[in-house]
Protein backbone atom coordinates (compact mmCIF):
# COMPACT_ATOMS: atom_id res chain seq x y z
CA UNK A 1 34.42 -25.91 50.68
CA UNK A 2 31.81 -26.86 53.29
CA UNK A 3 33.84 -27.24 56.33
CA UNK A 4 31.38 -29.51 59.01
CA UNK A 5 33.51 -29.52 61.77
CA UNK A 6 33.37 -25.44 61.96
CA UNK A 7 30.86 -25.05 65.49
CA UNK A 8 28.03 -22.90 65.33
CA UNK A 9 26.01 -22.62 68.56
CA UNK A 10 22.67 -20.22 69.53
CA UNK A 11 23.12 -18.04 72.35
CA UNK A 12 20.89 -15.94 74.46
CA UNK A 13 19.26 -15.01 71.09
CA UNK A 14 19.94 -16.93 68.03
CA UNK A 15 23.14 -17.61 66.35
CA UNK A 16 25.66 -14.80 65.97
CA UNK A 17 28.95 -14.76 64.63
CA UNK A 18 31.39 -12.13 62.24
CA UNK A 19 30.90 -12.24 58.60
CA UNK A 20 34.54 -12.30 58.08
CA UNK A 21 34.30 -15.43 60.25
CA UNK A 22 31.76 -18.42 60.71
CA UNK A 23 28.72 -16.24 59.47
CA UNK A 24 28.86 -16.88 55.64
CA UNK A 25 27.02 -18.07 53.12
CA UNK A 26 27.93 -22.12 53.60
CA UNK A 27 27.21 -22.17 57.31
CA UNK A 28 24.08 -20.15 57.30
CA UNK A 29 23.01 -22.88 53.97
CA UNK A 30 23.89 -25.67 57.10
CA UNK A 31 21.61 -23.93 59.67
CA UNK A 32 18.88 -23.10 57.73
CA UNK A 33 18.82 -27.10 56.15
CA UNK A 34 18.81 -28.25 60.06
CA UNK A 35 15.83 -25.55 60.66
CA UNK A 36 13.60 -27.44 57.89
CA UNK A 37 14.87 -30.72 59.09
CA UNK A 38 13.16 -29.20 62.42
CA UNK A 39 10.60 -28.04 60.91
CA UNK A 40 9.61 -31.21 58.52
CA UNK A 41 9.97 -33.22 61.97
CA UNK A 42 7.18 -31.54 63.19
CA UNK A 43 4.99 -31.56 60.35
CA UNK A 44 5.20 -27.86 60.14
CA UNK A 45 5.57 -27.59 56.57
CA UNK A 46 2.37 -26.38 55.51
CA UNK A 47 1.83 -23.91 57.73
CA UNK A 48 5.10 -22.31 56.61
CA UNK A 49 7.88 -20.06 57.66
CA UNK A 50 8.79 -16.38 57.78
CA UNK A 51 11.57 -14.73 57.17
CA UNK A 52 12.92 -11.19 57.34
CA UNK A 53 16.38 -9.36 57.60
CA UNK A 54 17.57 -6.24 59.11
CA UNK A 55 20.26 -3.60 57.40
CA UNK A 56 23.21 -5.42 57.78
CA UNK A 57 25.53 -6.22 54.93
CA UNK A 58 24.09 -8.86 53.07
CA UNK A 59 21.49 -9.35 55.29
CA UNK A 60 18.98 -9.28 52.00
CA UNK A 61 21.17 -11.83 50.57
CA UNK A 62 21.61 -14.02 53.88
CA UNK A 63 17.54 -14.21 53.79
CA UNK A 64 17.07 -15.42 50.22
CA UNK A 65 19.33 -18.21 50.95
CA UNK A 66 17.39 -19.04 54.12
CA UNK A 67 14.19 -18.82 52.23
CA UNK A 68 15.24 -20.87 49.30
CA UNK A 69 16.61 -23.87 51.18
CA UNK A 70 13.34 -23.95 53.91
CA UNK A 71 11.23 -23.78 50.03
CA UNK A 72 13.42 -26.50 48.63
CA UNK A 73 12.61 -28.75 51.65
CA UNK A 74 8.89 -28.21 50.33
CA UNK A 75 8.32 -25.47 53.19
CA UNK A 76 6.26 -22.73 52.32
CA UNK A 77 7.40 -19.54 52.70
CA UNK A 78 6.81 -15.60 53.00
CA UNK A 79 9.64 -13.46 52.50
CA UNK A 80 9.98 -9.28 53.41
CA UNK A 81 10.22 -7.59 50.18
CA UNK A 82 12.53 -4.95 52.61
CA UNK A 83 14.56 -4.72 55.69
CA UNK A 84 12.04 -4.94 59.13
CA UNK A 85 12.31 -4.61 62.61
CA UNK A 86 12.35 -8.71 64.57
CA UNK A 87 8.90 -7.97 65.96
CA UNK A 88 7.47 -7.36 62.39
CA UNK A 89 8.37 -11.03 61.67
CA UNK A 90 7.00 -11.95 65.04
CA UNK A 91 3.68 -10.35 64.27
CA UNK A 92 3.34 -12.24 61.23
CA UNK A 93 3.96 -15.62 62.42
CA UNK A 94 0.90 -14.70 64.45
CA UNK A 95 -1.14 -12.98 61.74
CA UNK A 96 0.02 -16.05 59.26
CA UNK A 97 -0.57 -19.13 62.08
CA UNK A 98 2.87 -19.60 61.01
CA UNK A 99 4.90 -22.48 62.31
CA UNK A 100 7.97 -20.41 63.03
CA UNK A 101 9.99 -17.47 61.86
CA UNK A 102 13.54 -16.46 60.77
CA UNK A 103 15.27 -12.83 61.14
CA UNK A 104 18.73 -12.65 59.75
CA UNK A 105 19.77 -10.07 62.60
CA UNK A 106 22.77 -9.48 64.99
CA UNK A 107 20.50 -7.15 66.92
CA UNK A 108 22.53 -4.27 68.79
CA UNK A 109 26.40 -6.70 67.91
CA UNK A 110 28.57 -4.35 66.03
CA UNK A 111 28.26 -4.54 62.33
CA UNK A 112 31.01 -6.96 61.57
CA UNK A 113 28.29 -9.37 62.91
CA UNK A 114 25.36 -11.07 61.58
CA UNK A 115 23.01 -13.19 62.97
CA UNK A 116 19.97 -16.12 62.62
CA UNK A 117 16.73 -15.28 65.12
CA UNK A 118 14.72 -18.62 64.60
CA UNK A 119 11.13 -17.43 66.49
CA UNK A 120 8.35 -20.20 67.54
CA UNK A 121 4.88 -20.26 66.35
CA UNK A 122 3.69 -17.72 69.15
CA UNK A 123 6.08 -14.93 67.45
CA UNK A 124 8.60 -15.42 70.51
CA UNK A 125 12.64 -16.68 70.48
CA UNK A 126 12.59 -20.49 69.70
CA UNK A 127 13.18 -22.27 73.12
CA UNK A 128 16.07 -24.87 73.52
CA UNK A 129 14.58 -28.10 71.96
CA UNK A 130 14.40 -26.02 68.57
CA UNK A 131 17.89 -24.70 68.85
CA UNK A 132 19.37 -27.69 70.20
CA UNK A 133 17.82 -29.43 67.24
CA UNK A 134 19.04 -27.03 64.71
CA UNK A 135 22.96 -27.69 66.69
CA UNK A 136 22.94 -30.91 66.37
CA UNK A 137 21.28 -31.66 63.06
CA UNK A 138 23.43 -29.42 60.66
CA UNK A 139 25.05 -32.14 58.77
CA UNK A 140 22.45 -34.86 58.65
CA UNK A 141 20.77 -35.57 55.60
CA UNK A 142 17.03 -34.25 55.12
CA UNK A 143 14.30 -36.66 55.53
CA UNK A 144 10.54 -36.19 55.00
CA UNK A 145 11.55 -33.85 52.09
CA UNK A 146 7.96 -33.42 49.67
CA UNK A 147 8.27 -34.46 45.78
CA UNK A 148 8.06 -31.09 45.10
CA UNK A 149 9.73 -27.89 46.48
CA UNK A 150 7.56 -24.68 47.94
CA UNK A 151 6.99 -21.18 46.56
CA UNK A 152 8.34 -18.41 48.25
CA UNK A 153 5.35 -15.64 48.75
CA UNK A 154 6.43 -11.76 48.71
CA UNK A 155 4.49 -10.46 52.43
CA UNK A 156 4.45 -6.27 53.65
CA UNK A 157 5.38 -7.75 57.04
CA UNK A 158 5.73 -3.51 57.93
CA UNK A 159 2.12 -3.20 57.45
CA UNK A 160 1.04 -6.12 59.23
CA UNK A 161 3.19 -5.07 62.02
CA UNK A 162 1.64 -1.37 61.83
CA UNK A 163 -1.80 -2.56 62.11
CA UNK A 164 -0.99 -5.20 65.12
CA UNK A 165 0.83 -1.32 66.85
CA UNK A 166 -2.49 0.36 65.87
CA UNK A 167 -4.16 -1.90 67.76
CA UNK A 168 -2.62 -2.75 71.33
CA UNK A 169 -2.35 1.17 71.84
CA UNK A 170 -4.83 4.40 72.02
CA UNK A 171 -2.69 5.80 68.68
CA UNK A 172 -5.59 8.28 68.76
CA UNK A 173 -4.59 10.36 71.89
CA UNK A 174 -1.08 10.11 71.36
CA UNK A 175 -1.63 11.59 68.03
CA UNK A 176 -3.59 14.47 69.18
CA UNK A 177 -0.96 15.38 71.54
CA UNK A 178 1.07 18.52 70.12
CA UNK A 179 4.42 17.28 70.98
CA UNK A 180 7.71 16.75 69.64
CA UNK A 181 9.24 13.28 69.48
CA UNK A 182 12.89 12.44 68.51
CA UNK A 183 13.49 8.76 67.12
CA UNK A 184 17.49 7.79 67.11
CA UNK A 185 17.16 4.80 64.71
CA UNK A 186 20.35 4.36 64.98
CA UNK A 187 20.83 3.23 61.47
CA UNK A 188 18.87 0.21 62.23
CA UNK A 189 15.75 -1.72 60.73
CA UNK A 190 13.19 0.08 62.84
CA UNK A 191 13.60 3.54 60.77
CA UNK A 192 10.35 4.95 59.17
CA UNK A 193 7.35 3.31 61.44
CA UNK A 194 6.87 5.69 63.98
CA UNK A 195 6.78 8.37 61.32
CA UNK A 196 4.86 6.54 58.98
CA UNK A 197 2.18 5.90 62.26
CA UNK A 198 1.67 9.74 62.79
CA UNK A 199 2.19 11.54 59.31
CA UNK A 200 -1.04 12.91 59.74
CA UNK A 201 -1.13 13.97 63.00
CA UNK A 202 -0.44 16.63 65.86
CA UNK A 203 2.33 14.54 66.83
CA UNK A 204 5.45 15.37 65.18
CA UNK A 205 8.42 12.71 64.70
CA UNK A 206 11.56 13.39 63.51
CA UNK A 207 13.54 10.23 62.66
CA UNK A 208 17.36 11.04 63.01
CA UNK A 209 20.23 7.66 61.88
CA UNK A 210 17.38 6.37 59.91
CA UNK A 211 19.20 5.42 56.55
CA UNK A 212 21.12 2.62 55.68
CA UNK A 213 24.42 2.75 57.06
CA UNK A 214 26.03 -0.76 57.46
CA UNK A 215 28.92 0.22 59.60
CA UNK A 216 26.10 2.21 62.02
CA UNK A 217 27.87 5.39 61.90
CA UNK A 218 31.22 3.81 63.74
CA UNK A 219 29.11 2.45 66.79
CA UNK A 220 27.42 -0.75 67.87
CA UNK A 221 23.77 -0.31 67.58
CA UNK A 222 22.59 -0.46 71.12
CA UNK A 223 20.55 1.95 72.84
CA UNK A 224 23.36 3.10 75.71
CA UNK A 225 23.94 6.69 76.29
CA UNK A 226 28.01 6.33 74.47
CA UNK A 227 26.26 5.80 71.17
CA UNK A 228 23.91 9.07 71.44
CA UNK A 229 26.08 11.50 72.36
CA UNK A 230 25.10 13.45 69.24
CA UNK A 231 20.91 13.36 70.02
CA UNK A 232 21.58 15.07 73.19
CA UNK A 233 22.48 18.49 71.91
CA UNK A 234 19.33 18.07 69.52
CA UNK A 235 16.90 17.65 71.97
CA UNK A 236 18.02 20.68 74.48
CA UNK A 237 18.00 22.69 71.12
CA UNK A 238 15.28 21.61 69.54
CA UNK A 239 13.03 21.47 72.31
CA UNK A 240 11.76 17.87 71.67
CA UNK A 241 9.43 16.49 74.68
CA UNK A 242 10.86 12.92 73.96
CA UNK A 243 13.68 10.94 72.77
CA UNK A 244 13.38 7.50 71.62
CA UNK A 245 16.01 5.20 70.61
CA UNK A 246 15.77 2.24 69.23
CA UNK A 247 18.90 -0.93 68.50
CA UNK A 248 20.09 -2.41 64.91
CA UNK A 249 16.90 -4.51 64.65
CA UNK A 250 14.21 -2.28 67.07
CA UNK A 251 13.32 -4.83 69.38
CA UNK A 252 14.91 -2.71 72.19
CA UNK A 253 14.68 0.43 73.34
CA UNK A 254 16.34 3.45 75.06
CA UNK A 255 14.77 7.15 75.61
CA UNK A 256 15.75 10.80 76.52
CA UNK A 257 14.43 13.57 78.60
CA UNK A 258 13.99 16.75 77.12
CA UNK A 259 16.67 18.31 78.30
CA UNK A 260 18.85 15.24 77.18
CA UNK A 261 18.94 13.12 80.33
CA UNK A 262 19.49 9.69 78.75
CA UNK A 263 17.03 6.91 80.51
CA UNK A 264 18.76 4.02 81.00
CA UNK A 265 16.75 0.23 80.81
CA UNK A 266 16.18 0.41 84.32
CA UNK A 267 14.28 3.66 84.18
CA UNK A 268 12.36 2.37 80.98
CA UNK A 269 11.71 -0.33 82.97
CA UNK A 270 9.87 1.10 85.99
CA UNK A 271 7.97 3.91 83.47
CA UNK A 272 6.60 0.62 81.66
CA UNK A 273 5.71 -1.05 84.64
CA UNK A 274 4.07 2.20 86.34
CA UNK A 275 2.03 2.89 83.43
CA UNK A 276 0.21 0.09 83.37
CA UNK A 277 -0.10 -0.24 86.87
CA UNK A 278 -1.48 3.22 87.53
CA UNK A 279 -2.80 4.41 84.43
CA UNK A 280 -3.90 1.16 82.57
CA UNK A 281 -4.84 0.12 86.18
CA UNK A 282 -3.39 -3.89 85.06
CA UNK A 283 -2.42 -6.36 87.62
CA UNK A 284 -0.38 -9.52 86.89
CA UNK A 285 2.87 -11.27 87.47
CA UNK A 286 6.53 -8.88 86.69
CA UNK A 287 9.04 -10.83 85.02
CA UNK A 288 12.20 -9.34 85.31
CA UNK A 289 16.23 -11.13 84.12
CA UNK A 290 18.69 -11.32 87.31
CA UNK A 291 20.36 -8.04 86.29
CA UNK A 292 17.47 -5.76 86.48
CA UNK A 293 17.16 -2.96 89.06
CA UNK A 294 15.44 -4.14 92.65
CA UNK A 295 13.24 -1.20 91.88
CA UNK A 296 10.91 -3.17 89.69
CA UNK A 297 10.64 -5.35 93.03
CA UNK A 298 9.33 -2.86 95.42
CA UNK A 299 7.15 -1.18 92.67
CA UNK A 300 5.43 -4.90 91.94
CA UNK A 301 5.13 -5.72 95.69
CA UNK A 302 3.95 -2.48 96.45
CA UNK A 303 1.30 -3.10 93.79
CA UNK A 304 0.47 -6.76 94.94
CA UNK A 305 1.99 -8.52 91.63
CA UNK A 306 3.78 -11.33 92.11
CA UNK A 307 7.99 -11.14 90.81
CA UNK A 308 9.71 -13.83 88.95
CA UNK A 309 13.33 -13.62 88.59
CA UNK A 310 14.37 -15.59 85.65
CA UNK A 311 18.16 -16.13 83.99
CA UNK A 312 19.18 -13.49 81.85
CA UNK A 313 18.28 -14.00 78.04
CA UNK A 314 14.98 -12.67 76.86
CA UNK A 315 13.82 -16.04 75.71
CA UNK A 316 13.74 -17.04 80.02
CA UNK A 317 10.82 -14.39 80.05
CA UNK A 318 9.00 -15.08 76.74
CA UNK A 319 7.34 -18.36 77.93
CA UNK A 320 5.94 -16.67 80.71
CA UNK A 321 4.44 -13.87 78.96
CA UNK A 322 2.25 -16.73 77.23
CA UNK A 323 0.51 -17.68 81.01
CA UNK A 324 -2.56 -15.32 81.80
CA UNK A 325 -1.46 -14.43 84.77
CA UNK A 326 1.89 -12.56 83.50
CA UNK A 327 1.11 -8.34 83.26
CA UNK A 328 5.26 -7.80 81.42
CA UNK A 329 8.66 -9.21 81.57
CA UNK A 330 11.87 -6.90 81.14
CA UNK A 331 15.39 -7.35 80.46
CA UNK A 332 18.68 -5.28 81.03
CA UNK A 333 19.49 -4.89 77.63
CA UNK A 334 16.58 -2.50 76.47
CA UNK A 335 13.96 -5.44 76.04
CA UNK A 336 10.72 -5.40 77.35
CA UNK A 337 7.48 -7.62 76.48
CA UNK A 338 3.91 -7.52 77.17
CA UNK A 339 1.05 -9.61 77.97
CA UNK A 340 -1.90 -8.08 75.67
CA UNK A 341 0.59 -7.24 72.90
CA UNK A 342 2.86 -9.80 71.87
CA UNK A 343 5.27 -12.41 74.04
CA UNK A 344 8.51 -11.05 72.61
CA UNK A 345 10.68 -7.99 72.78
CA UNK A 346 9.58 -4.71 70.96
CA UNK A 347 11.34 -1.26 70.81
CA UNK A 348 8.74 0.19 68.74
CA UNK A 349 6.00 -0.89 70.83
CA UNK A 350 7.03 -0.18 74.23
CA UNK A 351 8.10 3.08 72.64
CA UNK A 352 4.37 4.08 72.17
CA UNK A 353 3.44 3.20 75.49
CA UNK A 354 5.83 5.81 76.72
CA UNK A 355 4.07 8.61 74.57
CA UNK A 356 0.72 6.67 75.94
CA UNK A 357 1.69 7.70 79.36
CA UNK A 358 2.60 11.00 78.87
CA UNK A 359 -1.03 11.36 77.65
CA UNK A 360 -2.68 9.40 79.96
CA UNK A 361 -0.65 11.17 83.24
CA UNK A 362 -0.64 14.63 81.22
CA UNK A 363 2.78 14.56 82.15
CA UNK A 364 6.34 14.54 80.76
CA UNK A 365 8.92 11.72 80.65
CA UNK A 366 10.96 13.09 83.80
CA UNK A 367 7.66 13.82 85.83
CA UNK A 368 6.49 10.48 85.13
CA UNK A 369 9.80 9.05 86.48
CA UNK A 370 9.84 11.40 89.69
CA UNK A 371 6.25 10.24 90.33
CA UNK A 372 6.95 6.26 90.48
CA UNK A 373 10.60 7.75 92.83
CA UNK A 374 8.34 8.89 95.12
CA UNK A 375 6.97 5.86 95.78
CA UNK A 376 9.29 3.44 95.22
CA UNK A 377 13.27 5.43 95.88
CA UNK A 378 15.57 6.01 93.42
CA UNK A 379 18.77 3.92 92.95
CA UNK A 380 21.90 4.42 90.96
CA UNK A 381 22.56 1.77 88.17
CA UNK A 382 25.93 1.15 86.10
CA UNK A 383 27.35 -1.40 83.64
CA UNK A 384 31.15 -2.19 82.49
CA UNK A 385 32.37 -4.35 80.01
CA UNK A 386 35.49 -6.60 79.82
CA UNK A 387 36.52 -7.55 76.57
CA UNK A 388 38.07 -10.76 77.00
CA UNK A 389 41.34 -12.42 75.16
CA UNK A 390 41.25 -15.05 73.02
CA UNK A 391 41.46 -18.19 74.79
CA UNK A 392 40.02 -16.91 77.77
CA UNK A 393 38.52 -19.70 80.29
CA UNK A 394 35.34 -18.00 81.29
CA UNK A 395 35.57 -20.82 84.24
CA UNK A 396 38.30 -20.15 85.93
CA UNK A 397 37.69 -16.50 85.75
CA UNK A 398 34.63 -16.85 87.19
CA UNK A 399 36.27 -18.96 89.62
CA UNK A 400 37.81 -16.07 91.23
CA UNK A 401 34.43 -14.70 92.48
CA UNK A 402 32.70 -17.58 93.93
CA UNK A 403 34.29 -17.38 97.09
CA UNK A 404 35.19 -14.50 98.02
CA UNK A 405 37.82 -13.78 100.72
CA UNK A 406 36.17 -12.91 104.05
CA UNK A 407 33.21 -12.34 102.31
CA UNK A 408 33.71 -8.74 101.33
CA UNK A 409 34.39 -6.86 98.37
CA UNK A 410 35.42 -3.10 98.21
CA UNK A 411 35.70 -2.87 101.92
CA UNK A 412 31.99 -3.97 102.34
CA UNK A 413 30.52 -6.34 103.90
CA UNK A 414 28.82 -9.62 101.70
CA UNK A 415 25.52 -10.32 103.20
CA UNK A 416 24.93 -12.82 100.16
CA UNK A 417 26.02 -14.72 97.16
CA UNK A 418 23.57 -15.56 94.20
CA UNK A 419 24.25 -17.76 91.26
CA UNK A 420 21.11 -17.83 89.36
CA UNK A 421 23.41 -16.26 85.93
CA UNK A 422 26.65 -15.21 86.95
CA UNK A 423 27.30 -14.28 90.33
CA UNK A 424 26.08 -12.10 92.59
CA UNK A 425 26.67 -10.12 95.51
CA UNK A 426 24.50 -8.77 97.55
CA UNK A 427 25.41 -5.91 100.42
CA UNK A 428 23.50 -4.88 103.61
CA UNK A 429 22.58 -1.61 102.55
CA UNK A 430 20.81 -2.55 99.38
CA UNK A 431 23.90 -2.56 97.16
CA UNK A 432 25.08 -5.27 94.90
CA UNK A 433 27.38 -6.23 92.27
CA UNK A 434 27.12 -8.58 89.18
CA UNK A 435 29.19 -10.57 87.30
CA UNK A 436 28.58 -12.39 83.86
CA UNK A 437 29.71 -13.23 81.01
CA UNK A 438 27.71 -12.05 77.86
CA UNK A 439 26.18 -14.83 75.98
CA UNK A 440 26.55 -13.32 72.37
CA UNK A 441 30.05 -11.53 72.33
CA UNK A 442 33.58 -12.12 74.15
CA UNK A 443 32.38 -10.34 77.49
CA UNK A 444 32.73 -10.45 80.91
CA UNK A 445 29.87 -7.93 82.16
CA UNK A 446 29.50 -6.42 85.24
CA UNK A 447 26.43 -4.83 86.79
CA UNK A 448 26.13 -2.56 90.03
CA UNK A 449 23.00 -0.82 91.92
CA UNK A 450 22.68 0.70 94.68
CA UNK A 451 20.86 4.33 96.41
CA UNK A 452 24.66 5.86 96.72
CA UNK A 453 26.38 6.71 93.48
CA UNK A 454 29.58 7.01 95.71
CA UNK A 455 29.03 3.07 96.52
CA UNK A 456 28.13 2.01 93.35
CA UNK A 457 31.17 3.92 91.92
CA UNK A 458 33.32 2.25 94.88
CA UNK A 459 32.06 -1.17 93.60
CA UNK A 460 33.21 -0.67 90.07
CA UNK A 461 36.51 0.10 90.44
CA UNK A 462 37.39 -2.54 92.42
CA UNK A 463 35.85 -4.60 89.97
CA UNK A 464 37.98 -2.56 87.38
CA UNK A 465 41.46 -3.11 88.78
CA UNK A 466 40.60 -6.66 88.43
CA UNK A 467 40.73 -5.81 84.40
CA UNK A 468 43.02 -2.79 83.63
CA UNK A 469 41.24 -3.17 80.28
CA UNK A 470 37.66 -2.43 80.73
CA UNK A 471 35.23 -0.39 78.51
CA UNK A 472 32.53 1.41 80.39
CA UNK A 473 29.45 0.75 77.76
CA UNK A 474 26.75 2.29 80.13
């Protein structure tokens, strides 16, 4: 029975929530009724919706419902005939002058989860006023319904998204490099592009974790270096020249040195960044989420670009990524967009670029990386996870950390507190520590850079014994 009480709330990125919990079949009929009602209000009907699903369990099924109720409330409709990556259903709300999209994804959650991406007519993550709508409309009855309900259209959203890819990079000289690339789909959505892109070409891809596998092989699919342990022997064996990995959905992305270094979001980052800096030769405002390295700072200011520092959440960067004077926006959690391409995260994408700049510098990944060090310092970056206990005040935890006793932390020195998403503190010697709680799972994550490992090591276990039970997750 419908229970209308039971809360559903979008976080950084859509709703999420366990399948053996709130996401079922009655509450995702509720959100997608107060999406039309959303939609309807805005006269939005006729230029319809799209809708797509990754390979989660009943992900499929999750998207026919979605479809069928938007239809119902006379809103026409174009549904994936398969399971795509997000920014395939972003690239067709473009290529459609859509009004919106839906992805039935939990992204990189583990698979107990599912998920509903809603996505605004310029392909990126619906802002507030959508999602606030959708909140608190899920139990009000439909108005502005048509006599008559919608047909629900069959599109290849994988082809569309192919030819957008084709498009926004030189395909044609990363294809006649002879090289070796390794893609860890890690059972997710994203599996068969890149190899589909070069099947006829000097570059060879080998997809590995590229079949359906709804429990991801035992791991959360998220591009951190605990889930790849097993690609790193294949790539010092099999001599690959680079490793890309992509999360449950392929909107974010991690990568690999030949000799199985794993590059963390940070370094992805600054390789981005650096390519089309020096050689795309592209100026324009960096976007960058609180938690991102301070290296993207010095390489944009040496560069003359101006930095934003947003809240963390990829849809704080999207709506910049829309103004003409924004060059790319990045997030911690493997997510980068671009200006040129498309205003939204995408694994796939940003994956190419990387092969683009090994072709353009005539360099590997780990020479490219050394190059921007040179100029810019290296730092050392690290991540831990809390899972919290039920009940948990996130407040009063977070109380704990606002003022700090005589300003220091792990025997150092606080030269300054920032609260822009979570807190922050900042040391002398370009060392600092971050805490936050994770706005799609029962975290408490905590973030730490600095040039000394021994510092940023120092930093973490004090944060540490404050939790006996943390999970290091980076």
């Amino acid at each position: 029975m419908l229970n209308q009480l039971e809360p559903i709330f979008f976080g950084t990125d859509g709703w999420r929530a366990r399948m053996d919990g709130a996401f079922h079949t009655s509450n995702v009929r509720r959100v997608s009724q107060a999406y039309a009602a959303y939609v309807l209000s805005q006269n939005g009907a006729q230029q319809g919706v799209v809708v797509g699903y990754d390979f989660r369990q009943h992900s499929e099924n999750f998207a026919v419902l979605t479809a069928e109720c938007l239809a119902a409330c006379g809103i026409r409709v174009w549904l994936s005939p398969e399971a795509c990556p997000t920014p395939a259903v972003s690239v067709a709300v473009l290529e459609k002058k859509a009004f919106g999209g839906v992805m039935i994804t939990a992204s990189h959650n583990p698979a107990q989860y599912n998920g509903f991406k809603i996505k605004d007519r310029y392909g990126k993550s619906a802002g507030s006023e959508v999602t606030g709508f959708v909140e608190t409309h899920l139990d009000r009855p439909l108005s502005g319904l048509s006599d008559a309900p919608s047909t629900i259209a069959s599109l290849d959203l994988k082809t569309l998204y192919l030819t957008r890819l084709q498009g926004a990079v030189d395909m044609a000289r990363i294809a006649e490099q002879p090289q070796k690339v390794l893609v860890n789909c890690l059972y997710g959505s994203g599996a068969g592009v890149m190899a589909k892109a070069f099947a006829d070409s000097k570059l060879q891809v080998v997809e590995m974790n590229a079949t359906r596998d709804m429990h991801f092989g035992g791991i959360n699919p998220e591009p951190l270096e605990v889930n790849v342990k097993d690609m790193q022997a294949r790539m010092r064996q099999e001599k690959f020249d680079l490793g890309l990995i992509y999360d449950g959905d392929a909107d974010r992305i991690g990568a690999m040195t030949p000799d199985g270094i794993f590059l963390n979001s940070q370094d992805i980052y600054v390789l981005l960044l650096w390519h089309l800096l020096q050689h795309r030769h592209m100026q324009g405002r960096v976007v960058k989420s609180f938690n991102i390295t301070d290296r993207v700072d010095r390489l944009a200011r040496q560069h003359g670009c101006p930095l934003q520092v947003t809240p963390i959440g990829f849809k704080q960067i999207a709506p910049f990524l829309l103004q003409p004077d924004c060059l790319i926006g990045g997030e911690e959690s493997g997510g980068y967009g671009v200006r040129f391409y498309l205003p939204e995260r995408d694994g796939i994408f940003c994956g190419l670029l990387l092969l683009e700049s090994m072709a353009m510098g005539g360099k590997g990944i780990k020479a490219l990386l050394d190059q921007a060090a040179s100029e810019i310092g290296a730092t050392f970056y690290h991540r831990l996870d809390v899972q919290l206990n039920a009940g948990t005040d996130p407040q009063a935890l977070m109380a704990q950390f606002k003022n700090p006793s005589g300003m220091r932390f792990a025997n150092l020195k606080i030269q300054s507190v920032e609260t822009l998403d979570g807190i922050k503190y900042r040391f002398g010697d370009g060392h600092w520590i971050l805490f936050r709680f994770s706005g799609t799972e029962p975290l408490l994550r905590i973030y730490a850079e600095g040039p000394q490992q021994e510092a940023v090591t120092l930093l973490l276990d004090e944060a540490q014994k404050l939790f006996p039970d943390v999970n290091s997750a980076s």
